[in-house]
C-alpha atoms as a PDB file:
ATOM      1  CA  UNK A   1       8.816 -39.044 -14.446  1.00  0.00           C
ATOM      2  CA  UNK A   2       6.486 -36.289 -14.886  1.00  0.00           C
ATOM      3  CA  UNK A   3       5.598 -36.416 -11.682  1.00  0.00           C
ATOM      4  CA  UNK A   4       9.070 -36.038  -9.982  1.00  0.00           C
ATOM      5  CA  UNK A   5       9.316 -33.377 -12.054  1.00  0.00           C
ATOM      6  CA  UNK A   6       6.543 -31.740 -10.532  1.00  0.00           C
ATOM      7  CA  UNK A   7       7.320 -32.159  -7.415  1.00  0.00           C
ATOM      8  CA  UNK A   8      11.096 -30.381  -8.086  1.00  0.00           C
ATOM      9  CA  UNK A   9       9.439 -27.342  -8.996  1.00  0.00           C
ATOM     10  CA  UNK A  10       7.128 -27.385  -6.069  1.00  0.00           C
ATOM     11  CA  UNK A  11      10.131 -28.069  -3.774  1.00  0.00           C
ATOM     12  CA  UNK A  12      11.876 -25.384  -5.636  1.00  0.00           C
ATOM     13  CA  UNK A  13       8.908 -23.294  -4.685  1.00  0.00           C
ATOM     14  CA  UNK A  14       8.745 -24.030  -1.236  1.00  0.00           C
ATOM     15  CA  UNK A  15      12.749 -23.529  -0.779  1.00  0.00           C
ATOM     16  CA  UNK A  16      12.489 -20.123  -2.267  1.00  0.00           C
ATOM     17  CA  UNK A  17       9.105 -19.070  -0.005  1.00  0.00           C
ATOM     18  CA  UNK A  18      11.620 -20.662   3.434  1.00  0.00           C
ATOM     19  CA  UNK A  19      14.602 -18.948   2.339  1.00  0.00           C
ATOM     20  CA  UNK A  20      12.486 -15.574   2.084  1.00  0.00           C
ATOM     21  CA  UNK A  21      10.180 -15.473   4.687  1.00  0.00           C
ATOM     22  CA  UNK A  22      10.319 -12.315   6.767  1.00  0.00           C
ATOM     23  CA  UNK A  23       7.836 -10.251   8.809  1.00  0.00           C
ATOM     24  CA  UNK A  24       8.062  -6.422   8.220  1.00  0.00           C
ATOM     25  CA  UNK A  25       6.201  -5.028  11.063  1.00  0.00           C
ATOM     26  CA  UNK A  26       5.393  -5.456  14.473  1.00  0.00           C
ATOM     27  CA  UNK A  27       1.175  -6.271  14.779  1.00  0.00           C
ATOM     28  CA  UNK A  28      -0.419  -3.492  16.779  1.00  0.00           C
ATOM     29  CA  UNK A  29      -3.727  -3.691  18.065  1.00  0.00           C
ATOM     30  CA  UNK A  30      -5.471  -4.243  14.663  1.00  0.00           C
ATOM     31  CA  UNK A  31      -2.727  -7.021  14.039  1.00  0.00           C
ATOM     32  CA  UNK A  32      -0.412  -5.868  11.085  1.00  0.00           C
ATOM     33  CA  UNK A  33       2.246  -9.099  11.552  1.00  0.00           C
ATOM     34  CA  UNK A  34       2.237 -11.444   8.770  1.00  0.00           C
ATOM     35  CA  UNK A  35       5.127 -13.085   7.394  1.00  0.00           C
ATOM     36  CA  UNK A  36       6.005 -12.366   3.763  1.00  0.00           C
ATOM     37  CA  UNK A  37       8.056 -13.734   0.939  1.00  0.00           C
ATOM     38  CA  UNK A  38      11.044 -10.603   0.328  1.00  0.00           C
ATOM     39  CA  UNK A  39      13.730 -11.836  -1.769  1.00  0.00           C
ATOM     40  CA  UNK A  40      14.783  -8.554  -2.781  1.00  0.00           C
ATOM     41  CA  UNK A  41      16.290  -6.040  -0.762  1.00  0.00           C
ATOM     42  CA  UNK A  42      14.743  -2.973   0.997  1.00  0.00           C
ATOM     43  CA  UNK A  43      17.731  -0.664  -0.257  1.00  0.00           C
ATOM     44  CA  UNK A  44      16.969  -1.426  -4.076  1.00  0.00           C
ATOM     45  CA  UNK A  45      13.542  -0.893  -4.221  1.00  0.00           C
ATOM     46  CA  UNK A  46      13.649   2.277  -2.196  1.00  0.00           C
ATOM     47  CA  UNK A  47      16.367   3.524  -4.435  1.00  0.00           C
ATOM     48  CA  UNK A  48      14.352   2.959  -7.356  1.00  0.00           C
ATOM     49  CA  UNK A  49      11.620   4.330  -5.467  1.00  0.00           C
ATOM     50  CA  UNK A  50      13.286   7.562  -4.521  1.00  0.00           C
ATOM     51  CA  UNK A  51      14.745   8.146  -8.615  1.00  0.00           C
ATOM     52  CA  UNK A  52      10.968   7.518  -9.869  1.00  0.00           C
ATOM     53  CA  UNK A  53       9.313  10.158  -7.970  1.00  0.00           C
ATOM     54  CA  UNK A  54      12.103  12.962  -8.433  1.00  0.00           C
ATOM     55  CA  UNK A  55      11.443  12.508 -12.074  1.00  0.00           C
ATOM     56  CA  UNK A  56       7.707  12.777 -11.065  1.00  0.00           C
ATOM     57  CA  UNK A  57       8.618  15.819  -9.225  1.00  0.00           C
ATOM     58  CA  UNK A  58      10.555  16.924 -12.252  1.00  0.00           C
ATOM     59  CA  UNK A  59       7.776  16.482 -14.215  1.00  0.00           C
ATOM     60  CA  UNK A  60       5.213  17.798 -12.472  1.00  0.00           C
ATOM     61  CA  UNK A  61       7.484  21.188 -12.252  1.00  0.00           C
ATOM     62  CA  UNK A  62       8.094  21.672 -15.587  1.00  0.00           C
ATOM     63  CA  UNK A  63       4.322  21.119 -16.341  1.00  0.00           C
ATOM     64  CA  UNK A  64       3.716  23.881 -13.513  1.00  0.00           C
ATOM     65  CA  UNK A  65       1.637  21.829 -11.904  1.00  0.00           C
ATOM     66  CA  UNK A  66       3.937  20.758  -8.235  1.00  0.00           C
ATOM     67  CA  UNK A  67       2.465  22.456  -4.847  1.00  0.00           C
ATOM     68  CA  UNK A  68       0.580  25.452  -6.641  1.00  0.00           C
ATOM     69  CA  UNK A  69      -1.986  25.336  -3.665  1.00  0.00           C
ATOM     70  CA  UNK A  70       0.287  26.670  -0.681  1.00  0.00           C
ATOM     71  CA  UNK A  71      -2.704  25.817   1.517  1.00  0.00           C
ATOM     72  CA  UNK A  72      -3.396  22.929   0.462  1.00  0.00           C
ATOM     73  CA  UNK A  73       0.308  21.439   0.411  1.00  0.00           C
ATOM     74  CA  UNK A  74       0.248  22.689   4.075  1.00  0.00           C
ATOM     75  CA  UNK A  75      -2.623  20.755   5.042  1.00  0.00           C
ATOM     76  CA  UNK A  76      -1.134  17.455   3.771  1.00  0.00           C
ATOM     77  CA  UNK A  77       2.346  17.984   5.164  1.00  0.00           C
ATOM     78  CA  UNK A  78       0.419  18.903   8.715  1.00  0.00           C
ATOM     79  CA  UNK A  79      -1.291  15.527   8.827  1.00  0.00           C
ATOM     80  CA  UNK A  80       2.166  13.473   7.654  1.00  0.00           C
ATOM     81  CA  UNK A  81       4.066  15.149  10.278  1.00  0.00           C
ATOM     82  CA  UNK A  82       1.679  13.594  12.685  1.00  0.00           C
ATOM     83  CA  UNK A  83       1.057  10.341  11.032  1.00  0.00           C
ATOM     84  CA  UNK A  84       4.916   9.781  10.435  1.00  0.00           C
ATOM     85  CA  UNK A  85       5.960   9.379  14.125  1.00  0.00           C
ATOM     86  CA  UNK A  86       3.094   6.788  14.954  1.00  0.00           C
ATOM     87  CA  UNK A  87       5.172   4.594  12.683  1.00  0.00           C
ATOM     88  CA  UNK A  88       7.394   3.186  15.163  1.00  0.00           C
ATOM     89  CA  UNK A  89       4.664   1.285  16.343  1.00  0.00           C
ATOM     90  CA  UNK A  90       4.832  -0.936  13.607  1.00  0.00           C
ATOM     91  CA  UNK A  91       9.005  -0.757  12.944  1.00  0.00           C
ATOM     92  CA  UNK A  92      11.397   1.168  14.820  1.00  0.00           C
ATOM     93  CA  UNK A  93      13.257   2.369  11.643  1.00  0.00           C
ATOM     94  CA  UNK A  94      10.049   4.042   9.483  1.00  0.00           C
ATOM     95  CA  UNK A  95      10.441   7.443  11.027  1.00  0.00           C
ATOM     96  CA  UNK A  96      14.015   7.762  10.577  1.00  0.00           C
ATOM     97  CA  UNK A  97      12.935   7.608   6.535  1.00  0.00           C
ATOM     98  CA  UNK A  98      13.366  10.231   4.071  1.00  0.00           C
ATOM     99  CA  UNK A  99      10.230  11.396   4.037  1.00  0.00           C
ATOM    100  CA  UNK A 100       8.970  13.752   1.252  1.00  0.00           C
ATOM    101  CA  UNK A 101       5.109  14.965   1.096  1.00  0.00           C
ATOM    102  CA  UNK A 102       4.026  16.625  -2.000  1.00  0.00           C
ATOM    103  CA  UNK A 103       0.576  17.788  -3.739  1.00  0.00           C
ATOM    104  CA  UNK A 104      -0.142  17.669  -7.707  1.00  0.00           C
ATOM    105  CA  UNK A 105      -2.418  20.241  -8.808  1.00  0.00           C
ATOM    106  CA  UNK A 106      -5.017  17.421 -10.845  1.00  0.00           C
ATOM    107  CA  UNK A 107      -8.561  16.831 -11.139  1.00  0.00           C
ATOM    108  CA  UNK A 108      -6.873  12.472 -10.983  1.00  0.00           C
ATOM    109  CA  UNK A 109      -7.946  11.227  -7.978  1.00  0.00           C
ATOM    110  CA  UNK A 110      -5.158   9.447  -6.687  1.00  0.00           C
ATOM    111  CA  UNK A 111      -2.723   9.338  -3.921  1.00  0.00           C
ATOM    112  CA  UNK A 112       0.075   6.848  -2.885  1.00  0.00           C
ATOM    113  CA  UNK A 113       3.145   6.114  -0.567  1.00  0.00           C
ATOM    114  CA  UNK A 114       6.622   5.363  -2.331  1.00  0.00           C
ATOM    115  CA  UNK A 115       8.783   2.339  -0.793  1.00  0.00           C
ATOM    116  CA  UNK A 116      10.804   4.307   2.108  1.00  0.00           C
ATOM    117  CA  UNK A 117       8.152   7.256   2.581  1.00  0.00           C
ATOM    118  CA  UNK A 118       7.493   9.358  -0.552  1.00  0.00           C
ATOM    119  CA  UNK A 119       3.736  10.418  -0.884  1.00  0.00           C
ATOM    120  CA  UNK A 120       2.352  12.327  -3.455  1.00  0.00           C
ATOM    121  CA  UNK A 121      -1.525  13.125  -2.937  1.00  0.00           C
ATOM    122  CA  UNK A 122      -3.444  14.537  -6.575  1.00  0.00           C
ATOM    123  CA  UNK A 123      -5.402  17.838  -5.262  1.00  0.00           C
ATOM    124  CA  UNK A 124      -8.408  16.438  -7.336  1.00  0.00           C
ATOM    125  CA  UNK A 125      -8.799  13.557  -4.808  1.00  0.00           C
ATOM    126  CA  UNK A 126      -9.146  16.021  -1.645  1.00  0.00           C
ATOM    127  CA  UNK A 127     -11.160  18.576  -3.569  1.00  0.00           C
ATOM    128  CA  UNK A 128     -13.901  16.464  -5.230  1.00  0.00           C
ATOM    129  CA  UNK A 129     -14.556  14.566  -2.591  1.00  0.00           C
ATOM    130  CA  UNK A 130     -14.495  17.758   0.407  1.00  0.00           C
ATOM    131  CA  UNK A 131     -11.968  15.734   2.074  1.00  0.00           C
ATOM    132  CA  UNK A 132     -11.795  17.095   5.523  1.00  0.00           C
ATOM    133  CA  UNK A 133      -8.398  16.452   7.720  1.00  0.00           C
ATOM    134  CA  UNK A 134      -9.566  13.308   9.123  1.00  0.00           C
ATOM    135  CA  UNK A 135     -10.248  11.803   6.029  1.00  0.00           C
ATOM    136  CA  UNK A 136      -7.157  12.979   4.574  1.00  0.00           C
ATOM    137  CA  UNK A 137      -5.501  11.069   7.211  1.00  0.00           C
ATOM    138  CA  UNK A 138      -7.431   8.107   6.973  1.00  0.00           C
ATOM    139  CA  UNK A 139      -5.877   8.275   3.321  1.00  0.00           C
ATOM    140  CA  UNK A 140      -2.840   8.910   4.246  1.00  0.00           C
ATOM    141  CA  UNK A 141      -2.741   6.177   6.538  1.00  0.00           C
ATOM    142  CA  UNK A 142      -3.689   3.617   4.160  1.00  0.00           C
ATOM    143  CA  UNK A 143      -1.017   4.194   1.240  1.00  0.00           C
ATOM    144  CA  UNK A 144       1.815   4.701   4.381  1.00  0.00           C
ATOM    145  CA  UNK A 145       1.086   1.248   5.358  1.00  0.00           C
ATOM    146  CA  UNK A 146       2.069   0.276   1.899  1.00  0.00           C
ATOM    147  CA  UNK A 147       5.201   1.201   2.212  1.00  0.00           C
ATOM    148  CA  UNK A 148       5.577   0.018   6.244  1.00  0.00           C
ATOM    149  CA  UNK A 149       4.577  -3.246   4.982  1.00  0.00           C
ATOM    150  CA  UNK A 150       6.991  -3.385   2.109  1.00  0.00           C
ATOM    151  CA  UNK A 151       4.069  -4.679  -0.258  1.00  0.00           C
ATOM    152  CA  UNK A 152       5.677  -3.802  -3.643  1.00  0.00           C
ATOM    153  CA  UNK A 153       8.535  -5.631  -2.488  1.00  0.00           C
ATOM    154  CA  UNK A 154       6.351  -8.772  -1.578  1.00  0.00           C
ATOM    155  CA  UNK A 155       4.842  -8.480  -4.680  1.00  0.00           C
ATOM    156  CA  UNK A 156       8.242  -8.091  -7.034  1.00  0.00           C
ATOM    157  CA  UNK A 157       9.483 -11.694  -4.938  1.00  0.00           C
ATOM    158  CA  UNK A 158       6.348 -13.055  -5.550  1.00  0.00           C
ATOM    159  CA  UNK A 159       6.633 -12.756  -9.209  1.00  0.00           C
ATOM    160  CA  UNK A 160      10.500 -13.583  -9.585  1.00  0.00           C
ATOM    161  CA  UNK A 161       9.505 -16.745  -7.057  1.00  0.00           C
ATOM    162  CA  UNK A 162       7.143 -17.201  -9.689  1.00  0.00           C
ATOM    163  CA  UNK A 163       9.102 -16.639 -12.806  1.00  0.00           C
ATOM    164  CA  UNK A 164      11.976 -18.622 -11.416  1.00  0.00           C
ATOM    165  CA  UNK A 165       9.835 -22.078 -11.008  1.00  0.00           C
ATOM    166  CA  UNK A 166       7.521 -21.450 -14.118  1.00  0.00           C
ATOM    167  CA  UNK A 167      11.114 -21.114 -16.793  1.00  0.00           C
ATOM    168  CA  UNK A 168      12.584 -24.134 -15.010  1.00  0.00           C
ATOM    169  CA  UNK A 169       9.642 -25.878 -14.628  1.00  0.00           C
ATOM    170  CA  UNK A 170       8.678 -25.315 -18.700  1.00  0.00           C
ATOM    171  CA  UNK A 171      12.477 -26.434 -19.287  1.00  0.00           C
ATOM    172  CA  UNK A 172      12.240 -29.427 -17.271  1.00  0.00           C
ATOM    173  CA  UNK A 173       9.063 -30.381 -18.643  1.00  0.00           C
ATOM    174  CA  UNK A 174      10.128 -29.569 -22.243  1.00  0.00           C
ATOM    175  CA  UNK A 175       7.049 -27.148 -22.699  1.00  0.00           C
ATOM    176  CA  UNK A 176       7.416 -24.211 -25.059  1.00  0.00           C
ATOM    177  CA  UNK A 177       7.310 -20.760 -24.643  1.00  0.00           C
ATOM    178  CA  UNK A 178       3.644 -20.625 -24.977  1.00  0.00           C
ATOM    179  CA  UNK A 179       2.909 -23.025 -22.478  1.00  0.00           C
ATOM    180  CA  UNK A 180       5.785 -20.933 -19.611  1.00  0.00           C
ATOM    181  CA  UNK A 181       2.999 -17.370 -20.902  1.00  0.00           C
ATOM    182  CA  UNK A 182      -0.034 -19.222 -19.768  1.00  0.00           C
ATOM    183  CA  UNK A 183       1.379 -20.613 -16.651  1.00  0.00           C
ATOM    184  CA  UNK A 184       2.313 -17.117 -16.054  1.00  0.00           C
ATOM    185  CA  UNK A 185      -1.321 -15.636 -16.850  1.00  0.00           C
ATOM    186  CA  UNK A 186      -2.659 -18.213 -14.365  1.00  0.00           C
ATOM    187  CA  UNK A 187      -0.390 -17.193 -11.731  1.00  0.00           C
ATOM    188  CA  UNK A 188      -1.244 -13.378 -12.179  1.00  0.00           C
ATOM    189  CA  UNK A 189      -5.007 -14.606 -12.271  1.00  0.00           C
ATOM    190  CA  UNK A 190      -4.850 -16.530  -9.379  1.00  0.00           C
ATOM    191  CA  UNK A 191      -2.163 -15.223  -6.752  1.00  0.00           C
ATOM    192  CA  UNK A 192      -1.358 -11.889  -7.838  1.00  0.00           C
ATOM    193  CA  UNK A 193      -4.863 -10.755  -7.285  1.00  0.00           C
ATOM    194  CA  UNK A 194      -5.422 -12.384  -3.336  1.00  0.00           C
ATOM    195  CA  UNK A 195      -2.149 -11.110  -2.332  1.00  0.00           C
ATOM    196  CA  UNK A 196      -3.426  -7.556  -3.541  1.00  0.00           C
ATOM    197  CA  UNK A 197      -6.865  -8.378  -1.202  1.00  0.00           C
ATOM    198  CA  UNK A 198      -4.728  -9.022   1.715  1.00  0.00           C
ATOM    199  CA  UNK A 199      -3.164  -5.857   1.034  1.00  0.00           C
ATOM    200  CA  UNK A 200      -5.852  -3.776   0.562  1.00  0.00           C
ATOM    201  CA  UNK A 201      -7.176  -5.089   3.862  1.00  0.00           C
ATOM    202  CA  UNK A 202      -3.600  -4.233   5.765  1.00  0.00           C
ATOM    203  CA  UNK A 203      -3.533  -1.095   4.517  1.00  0.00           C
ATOM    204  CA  UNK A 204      -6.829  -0.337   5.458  1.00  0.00           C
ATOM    205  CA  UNK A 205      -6.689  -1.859   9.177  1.00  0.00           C
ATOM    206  CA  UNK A 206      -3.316  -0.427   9.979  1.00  0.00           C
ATOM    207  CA  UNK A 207      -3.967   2.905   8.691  1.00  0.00           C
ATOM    208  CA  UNK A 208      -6.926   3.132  10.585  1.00  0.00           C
ATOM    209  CA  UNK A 209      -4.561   2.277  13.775  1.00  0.00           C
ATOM    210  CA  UNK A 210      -2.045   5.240  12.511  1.00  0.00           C
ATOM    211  CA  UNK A 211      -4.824   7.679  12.177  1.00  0.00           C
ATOM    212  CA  UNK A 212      -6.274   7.247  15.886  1.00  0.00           C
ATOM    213  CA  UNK A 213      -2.490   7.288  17.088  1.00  0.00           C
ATOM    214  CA  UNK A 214      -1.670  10.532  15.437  1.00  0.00           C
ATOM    215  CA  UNK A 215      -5.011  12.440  16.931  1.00  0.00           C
ATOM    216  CA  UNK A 216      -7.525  11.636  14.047  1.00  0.00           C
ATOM    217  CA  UNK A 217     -10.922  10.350  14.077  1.00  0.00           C
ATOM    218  CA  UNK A 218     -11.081   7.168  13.039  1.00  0.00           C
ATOM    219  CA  UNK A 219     -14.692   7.233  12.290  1.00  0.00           C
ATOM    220  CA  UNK A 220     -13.842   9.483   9.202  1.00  0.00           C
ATOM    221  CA  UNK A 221     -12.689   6.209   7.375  1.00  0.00           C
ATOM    222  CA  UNK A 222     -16.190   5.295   7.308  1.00  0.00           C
ATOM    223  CA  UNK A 223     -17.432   8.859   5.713  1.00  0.00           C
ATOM    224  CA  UNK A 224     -13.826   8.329   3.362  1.00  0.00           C
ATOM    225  CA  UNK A 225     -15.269   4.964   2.230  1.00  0.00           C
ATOM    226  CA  UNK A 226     -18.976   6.050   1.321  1.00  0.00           C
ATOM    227  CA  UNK A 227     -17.469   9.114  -0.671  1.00  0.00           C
ATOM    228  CA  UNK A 228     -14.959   6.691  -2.616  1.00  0.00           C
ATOM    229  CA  UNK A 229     -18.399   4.290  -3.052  1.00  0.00           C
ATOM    230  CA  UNK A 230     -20.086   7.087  -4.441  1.00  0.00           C
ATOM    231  CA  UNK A 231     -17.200   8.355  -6.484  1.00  0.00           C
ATOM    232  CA  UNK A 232     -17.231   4.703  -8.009  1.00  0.00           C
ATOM    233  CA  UNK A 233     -21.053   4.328  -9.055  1.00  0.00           C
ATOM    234  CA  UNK A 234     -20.629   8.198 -10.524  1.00  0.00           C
ATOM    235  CA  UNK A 235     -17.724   6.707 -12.874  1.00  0.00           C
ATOM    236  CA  UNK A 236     -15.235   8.429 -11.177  1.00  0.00           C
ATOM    237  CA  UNK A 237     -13.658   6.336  -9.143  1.00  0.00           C
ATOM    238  CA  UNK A 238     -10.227   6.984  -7.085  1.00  0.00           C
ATOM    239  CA  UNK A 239      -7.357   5.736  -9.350  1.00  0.00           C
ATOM    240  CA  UNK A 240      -5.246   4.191  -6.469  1.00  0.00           C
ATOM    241  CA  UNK A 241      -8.361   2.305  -5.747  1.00  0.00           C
ATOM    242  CA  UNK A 242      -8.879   1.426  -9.691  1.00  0.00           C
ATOM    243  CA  UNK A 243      -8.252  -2.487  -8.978  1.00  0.00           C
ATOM    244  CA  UNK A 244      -9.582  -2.318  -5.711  1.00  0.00           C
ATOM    245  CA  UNK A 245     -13.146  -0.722  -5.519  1.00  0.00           C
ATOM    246  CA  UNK A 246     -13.721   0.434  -2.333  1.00  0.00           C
ATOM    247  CA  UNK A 247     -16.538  -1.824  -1.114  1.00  0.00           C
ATOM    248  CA  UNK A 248     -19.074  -2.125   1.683  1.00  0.00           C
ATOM    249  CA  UNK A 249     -16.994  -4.587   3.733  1.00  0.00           C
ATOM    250  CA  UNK A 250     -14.603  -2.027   3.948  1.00  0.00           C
ATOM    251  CA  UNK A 251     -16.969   0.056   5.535  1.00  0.00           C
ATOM    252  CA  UNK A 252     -17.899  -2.681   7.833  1.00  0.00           C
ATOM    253  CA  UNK A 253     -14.161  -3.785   8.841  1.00  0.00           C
ATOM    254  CA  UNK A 254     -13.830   0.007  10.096  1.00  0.00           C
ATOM    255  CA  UNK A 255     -16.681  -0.321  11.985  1.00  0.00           C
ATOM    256  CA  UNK A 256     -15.198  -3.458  13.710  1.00  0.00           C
ATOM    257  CA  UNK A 257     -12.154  -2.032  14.381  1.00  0.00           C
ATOM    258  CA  UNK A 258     -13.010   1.115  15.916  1.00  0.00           C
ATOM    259  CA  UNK A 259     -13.688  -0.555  19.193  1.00  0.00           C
ATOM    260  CA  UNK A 260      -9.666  -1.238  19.476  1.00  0.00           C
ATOM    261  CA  UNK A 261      -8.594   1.977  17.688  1.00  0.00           C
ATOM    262  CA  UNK A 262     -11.045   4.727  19.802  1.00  0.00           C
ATOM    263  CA  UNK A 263      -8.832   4.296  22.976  1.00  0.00           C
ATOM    264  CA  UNK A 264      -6.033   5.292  20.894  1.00  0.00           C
ATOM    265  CA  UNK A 265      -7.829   8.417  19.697  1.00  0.00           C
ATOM    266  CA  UNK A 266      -8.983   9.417  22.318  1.00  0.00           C
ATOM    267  CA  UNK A 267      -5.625   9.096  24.343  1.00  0.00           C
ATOM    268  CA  UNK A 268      -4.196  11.012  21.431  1.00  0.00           C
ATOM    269  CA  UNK A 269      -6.545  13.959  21.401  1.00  0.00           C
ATOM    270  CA  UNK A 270      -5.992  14.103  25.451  1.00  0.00           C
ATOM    271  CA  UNK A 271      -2.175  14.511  25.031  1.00  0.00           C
ATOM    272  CA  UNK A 272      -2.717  17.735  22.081  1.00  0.00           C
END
């Protein structure tokens, strides 16, 4: 009985993974096409998206602390408006976003990419590390695939996929509350974190692509990398990077890629 019971949930599983398979982007030369599980809609999460970073804008205003570096807000801006057309590459609709690109005057080192374009890079981040444009844009790069590849929303299905089989599965089973928590933990422990790997690694190969398109040295994301690895043994490392220490196989998956993404580069630099 057990058993069958089991194997409902599983089914359960697999019906809601069919039902919301989808592939986000088109692959590029570094391969960025993977299908993912979406159950929830583009249009929610980018509205929710959008409200949570005017109120960080809000914020960040009243504490005096949005854009105070005019220079430095122009910098950023200058390498979005190039990365933000190369886009298309990966799905027609990204440059037609709403982007906004704004800079927090903070010694945090952080920087990310909203669902439907909004970035937000933390001065401290450029400044301690003597970020120079090409490494800004590897960065840039990176958290902009986040958002291309819709990986908050592939994580939010993942964990009301989840959610939905471990309460019906605990009910059909008869298992109590505390039993429905721990199946939940070991989901988290074990899922949550390799979908956040393969990630990690998508942002990191298809920004590298983005960076080449839009005129930037590639090769920087190898400089970006050894800064963020010595930022980390110092104590200080990156906060967007917090659950993700940059690594030496990072370093060594740029390397491997530049091969495909020089062309691109150099093509790039020839049309400026």
């Amino acid at each position: 009985m057990a058993l069958g019971k089991f194997g409902f949930i599983l089914g359960l599983a697999g019906a809601l993974a069919l039902a919301g398979c989808q592939t986000t982007t088109s692959g590029g030369v570094v391969g960025g096409e993977r299908k993912q599980l979406l159950l929830v809609s583009s249009q929610e999460l980018d509205r929710v998206a959008a409200q949570s970073y005017a109120k960080l804008l809000a914020e960040s205003a009243k504490k005096k602390t949005l854009n105070r570096d005019r220079a430095l807000l122009e910098r950023v801006r200058a390498v979005a408006a190039r990365i933000e057309p190369q886009t298309a590459v990966f799905r027609r609709d990204a440059p037609g976003w709403d982007w906004e690109v704004n800079v927090i005057s903070s010694k945090d080192l952080n920087a990310f990419c909203m669902p439907g374009g909004k970035i937000m890079f933390y001065s401290g981040l450029i400044e301690q590390l003597d970020l120079n444009d090409d490494e800004i844009a590897v960065v840039m790069g990176h958290e902009v695939t986040h958002a291309l590849r819709e990986h908050s929303r592939e994580q939010v299905s993942q964990a009301l996929a989840a959610r939905a089989a471990i309460d019906i599965g605990s009910a059909l089973l008869g298992l109590g509350q505390n039993s429905a928590d721990l199946a939940g933990s070991v989901y988290q422990a074990l899922i949550a974190t390799r979908f956040s790997r393969t990630d990690e690694s998508e942002a990191d190969r298809i920004g590298l692509e983005l960076t080449a398109r839009a005129g930037y040295d590639p090769r920087a994301g190898v400089s970006l990398w050894q800064k963020m690895m010595q930022a980390s043994a110092g104590g200080g490392a990156p906060e967007f990077l917090s659950s993700h220490p940059a690594e030496s196989n990072r370093v060594q998956q740029i390397q491997a890629l530049l091969p495909a993404v020089m062309p691109l580069y150099e093509e790039a630099r020839r049309r400026r």
